[in-house]
N, C-alpha and C. Protein backbone atom coordinates (compact mmCIF):
# COMPACT_ATOMS: atom_id res chain seq x y z
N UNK A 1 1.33 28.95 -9.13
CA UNK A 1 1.38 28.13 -10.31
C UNK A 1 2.54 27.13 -10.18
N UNK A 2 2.80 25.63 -10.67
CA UNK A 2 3.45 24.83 -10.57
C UNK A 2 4.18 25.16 -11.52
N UNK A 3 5.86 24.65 -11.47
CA UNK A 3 6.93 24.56 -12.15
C UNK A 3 6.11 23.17 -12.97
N UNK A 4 6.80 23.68 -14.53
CA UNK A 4 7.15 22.30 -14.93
C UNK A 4 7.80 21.15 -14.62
N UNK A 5 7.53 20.12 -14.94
CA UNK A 5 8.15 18.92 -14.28
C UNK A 5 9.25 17.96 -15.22
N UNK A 6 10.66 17.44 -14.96
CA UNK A 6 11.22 17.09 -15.68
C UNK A 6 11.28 15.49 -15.64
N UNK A 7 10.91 14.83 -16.61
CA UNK A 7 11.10 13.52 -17.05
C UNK A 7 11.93 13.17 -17.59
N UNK A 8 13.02 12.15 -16.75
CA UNK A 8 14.01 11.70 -17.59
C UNK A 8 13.87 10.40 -18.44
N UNK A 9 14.17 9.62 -19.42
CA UNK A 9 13.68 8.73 -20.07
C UNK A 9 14.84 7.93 -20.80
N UNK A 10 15.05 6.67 -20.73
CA UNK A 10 15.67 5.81 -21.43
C UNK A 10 15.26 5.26 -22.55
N UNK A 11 15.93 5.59 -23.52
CA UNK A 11 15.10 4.92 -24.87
C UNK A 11 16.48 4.17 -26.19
N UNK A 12 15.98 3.36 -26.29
CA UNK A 12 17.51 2.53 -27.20
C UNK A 12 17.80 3.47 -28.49
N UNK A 13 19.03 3.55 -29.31
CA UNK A 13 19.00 4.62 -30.22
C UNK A 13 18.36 4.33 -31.31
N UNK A 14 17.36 2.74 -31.92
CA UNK A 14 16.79 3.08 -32.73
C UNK A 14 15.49 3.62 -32.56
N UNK A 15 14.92 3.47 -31.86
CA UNK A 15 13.52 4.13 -31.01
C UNK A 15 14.20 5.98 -31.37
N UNK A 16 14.88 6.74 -30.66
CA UNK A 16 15.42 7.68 -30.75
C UNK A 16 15.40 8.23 -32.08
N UNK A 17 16.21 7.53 -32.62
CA UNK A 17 16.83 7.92 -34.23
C UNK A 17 14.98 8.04 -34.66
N UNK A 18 14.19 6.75 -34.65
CA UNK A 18 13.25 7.17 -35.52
C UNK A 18 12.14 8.62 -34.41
N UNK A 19 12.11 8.63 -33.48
CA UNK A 19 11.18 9.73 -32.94
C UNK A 19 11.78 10.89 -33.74
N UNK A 20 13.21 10.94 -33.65
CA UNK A 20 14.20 12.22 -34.41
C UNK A 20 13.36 12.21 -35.50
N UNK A 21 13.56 11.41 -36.03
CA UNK A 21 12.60 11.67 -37.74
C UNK A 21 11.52 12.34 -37.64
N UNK A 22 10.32 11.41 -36.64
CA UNK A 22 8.80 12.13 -37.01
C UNK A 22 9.09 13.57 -36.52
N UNK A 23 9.72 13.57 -35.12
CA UNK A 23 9.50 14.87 -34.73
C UNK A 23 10.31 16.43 -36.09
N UNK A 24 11.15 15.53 -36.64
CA UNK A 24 11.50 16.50 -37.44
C UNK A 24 10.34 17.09 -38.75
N UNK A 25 10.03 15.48 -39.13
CA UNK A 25 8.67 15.26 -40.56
C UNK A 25 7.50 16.16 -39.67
N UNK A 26 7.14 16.06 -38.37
CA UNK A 26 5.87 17.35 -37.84
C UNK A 26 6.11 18.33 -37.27
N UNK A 27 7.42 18.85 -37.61
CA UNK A 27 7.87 20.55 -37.06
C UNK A 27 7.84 20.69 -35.67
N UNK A 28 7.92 19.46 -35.01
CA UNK A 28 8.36 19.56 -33.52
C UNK A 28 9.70 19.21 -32.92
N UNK A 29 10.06 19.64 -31.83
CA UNK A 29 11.60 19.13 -31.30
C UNK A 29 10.86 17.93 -30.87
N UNK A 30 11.94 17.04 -30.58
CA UNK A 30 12.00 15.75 -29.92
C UNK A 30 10.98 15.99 -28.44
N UNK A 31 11.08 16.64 -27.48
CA UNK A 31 10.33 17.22 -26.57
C UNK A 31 9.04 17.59 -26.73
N UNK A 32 8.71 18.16 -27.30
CA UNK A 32 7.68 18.46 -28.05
C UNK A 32 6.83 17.37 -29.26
N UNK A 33 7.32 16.62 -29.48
CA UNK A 33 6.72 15.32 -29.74
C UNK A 33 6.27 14.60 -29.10
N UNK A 34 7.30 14.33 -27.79
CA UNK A 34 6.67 13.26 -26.90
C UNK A 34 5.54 14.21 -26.04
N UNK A 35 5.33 15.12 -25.77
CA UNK A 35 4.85 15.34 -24.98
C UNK A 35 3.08 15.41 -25.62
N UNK A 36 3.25 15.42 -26.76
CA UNK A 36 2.16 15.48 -27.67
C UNK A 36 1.82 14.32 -27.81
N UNK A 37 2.63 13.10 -27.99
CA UNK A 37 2.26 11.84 -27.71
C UNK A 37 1.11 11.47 -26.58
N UNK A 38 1.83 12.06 -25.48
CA UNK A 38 1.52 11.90 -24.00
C UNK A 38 0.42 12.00 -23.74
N UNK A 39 -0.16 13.46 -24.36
CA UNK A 39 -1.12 14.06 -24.15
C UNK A 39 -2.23 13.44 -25.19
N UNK A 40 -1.77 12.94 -26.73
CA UNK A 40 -2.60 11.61 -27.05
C UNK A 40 -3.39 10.83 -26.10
N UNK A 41 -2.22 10.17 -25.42
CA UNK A 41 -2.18 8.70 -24.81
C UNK A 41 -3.75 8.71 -24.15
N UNK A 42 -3.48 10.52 -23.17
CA UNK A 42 -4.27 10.91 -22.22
C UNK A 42 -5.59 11.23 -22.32
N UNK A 43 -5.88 11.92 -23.78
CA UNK A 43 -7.25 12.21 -24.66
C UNK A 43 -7.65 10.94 -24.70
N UNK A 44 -6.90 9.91 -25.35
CA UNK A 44 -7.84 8.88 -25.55
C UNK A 44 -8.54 7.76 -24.73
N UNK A 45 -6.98 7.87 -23.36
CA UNK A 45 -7.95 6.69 -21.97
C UNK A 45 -8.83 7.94 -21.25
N UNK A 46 -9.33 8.93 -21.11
CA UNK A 46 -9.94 9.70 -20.90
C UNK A 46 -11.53 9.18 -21.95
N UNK A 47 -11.01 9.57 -23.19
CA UNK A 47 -12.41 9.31 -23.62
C UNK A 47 -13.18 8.09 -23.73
N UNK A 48 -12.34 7.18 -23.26
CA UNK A 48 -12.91 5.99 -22.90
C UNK A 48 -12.99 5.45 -21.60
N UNK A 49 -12.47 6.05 -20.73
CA UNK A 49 -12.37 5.65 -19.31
C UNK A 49 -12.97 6.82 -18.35
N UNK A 50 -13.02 7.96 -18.93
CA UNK A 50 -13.06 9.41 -18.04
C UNK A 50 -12.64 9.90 -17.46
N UNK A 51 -12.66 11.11 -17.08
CA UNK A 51 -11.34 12.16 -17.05
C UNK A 51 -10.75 11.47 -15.26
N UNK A 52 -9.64 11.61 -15.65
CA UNK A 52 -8.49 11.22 -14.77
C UNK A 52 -8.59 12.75 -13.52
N UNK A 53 -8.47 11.76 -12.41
CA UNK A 53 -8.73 12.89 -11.23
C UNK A 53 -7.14 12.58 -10.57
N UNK A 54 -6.31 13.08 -11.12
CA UNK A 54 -5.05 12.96 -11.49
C UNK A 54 -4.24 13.56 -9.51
N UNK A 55 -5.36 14.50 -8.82
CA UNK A 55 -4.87 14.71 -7.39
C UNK A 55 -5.34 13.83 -6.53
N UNK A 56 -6.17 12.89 -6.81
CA UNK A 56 -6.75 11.74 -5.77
C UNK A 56 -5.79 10.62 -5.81
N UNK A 57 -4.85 10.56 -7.02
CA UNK A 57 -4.21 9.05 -6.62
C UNK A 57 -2.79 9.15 -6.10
């Protein structure tokens, strides 16, 4: 089984300050927001593009 993988990310502090918010307003850590984002992003060019063969590229 694969280790998780760590993403580091630059983001200016008002971007920050407001993710702090939602993630606080939907009972997630900051981590746990974005990654739910992510996985958005991924449901949706998936359901319009089709599923990503994510070991071929």
């Amino acid at each position: 089984m694969e280790k998780d993988k760590h993403l580091g990310l630059r983001i200016d502090a008002e971007t920050h300050g407001k993710l702090h918010y939602i993630a606080a307003y939907e009972g997630r850590s900051e981590n746990k927001q974005v990654l739910y984002l992510i996985q958005k992003c991924i449901r949706e060019f998936e359901k319009e593009h089709g599923p990503i063969d994510w070991k071929q590229s």
